[in-house]
C-alpha atoms as a PDB file:
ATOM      1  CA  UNK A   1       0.000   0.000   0.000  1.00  0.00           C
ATOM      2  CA  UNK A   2       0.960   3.394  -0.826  1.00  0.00           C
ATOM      3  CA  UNK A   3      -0.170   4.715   2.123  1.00  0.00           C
ATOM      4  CA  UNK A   4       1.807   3.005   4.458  1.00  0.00           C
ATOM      5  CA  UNK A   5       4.697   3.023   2.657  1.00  0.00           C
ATOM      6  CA  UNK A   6       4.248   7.125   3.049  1.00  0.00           C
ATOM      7  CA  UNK A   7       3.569   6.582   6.562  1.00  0.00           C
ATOM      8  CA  UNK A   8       6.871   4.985   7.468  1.00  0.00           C
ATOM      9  CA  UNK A   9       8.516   7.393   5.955  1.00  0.00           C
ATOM     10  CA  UNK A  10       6.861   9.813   7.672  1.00  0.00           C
ATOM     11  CA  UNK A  11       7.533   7.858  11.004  1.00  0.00           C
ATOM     12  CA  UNK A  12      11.258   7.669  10.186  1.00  0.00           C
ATOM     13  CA  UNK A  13      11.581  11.302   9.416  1.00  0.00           C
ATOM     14  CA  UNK A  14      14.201  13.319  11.275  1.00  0.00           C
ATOM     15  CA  UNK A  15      12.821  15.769  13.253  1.00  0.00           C
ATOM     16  CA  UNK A  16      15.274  18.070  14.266  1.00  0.00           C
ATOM     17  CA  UNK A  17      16.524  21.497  13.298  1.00  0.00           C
ATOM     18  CA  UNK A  18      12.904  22.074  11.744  1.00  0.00           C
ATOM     19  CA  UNK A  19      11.374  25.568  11.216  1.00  0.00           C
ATOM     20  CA  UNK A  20       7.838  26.528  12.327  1.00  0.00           C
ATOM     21  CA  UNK A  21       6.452  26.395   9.344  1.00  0.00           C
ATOM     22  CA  UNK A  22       8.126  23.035   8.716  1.00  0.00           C
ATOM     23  CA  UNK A  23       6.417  21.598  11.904  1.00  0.00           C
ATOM     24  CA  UNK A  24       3.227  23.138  10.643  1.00  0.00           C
ATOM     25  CA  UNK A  25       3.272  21.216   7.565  1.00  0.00           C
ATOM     26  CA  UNK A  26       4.941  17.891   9.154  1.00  0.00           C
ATOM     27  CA  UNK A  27       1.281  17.942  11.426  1.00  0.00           C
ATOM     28  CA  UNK A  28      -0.955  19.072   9.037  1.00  0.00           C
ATOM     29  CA  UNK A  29       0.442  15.898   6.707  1.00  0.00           C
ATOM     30  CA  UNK A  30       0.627  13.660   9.719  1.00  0.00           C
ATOM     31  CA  UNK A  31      -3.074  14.084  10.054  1.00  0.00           C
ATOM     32  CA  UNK A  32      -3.688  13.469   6.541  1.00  0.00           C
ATOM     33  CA  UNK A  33      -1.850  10.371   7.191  1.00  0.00           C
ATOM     34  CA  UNK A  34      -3.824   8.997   9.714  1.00  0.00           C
ATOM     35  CA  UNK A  35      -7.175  10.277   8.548  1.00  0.00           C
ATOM     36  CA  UNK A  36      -7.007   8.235   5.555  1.00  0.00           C
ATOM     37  CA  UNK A  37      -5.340   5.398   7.014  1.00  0.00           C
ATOM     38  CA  UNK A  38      -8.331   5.414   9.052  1.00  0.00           C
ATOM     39  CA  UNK A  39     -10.814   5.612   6.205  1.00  0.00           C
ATOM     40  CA  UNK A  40      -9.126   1.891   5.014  1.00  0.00           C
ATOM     41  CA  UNK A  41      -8.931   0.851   8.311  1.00  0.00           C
ATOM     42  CA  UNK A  42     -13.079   1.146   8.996  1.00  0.00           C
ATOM     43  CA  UNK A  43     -13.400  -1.209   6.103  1.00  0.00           C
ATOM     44  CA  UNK A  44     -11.050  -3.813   7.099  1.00  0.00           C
ATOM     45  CA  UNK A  45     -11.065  -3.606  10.671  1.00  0.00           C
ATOM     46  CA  UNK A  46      -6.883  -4.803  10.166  1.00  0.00           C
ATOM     47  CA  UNK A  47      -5.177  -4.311  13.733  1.00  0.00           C
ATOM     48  CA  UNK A  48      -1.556  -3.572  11.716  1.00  0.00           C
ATOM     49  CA  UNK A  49      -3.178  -0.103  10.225  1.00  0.00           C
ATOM     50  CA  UNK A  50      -4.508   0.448  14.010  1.00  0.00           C
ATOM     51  CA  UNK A  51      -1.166   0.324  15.346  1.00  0.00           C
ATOM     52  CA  UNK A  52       0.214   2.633  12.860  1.00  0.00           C
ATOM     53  CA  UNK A  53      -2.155   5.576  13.370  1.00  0.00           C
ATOM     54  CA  UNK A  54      -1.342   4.981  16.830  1.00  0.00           C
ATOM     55  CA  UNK A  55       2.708   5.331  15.991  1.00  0.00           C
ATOM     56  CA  UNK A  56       1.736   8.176  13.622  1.00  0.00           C
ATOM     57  CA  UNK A  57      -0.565  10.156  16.184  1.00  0.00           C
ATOM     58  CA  UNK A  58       2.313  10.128  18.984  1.00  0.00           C
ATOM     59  CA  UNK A  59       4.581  11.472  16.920  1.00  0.00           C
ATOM     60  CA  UNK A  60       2.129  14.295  15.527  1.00  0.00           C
ATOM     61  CA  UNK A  61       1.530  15.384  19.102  1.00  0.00           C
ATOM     62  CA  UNK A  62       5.189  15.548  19.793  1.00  0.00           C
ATOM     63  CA  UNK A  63       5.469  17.993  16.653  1.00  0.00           C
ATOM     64  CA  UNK A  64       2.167  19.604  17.937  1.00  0.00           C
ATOM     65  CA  UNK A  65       4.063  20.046  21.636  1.00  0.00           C
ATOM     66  CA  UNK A  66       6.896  21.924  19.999  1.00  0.00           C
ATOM     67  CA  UNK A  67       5.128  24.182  17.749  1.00  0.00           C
ATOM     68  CA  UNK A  68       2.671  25.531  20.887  1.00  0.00           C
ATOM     69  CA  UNK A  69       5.583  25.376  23.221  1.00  0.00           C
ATOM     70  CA  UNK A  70       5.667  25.004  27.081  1.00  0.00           C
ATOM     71  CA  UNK A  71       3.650  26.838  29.275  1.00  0.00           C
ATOM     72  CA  UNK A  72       5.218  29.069  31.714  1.00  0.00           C
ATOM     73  CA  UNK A  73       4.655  27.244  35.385  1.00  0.00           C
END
């Protein structure tokens, strides 16, 4: 599948030394990722896809973390 084969590379991309705008987009395609991953996965019901979103959706919220920043305790 084409989409999982995007997804892995996705999953293996370095993250580091990225600009805003580059987390921005690195989300934004994350959850285009997983949304359509999804949209096969309600079909088939296949735990493998399952456990990628899951990979996929941790590492979106890690990008999401660094682009809103830490809150000021």
């Amino acid at each position: 599948m084409e989409l999982l084969q995007q997804a892995e590379l996705y999953e293996n991309a370095t993250m580091s030394h990225m600009s805003t705008s580059d987390r921005v987009a690195a989300s934004r395609e994350g959850k285009r990722l997983i949304l359509a991953i999804n949209e096969v996965y309600k079909k088939t019901k296949d735990s493998n896809l399952m456990d990628v979103m899951k990979r996929l959706t941790v590492k979106k919220k890690k990008i999401e973390k660094r682009i809103k920043g830490r809150l000021a305790a």
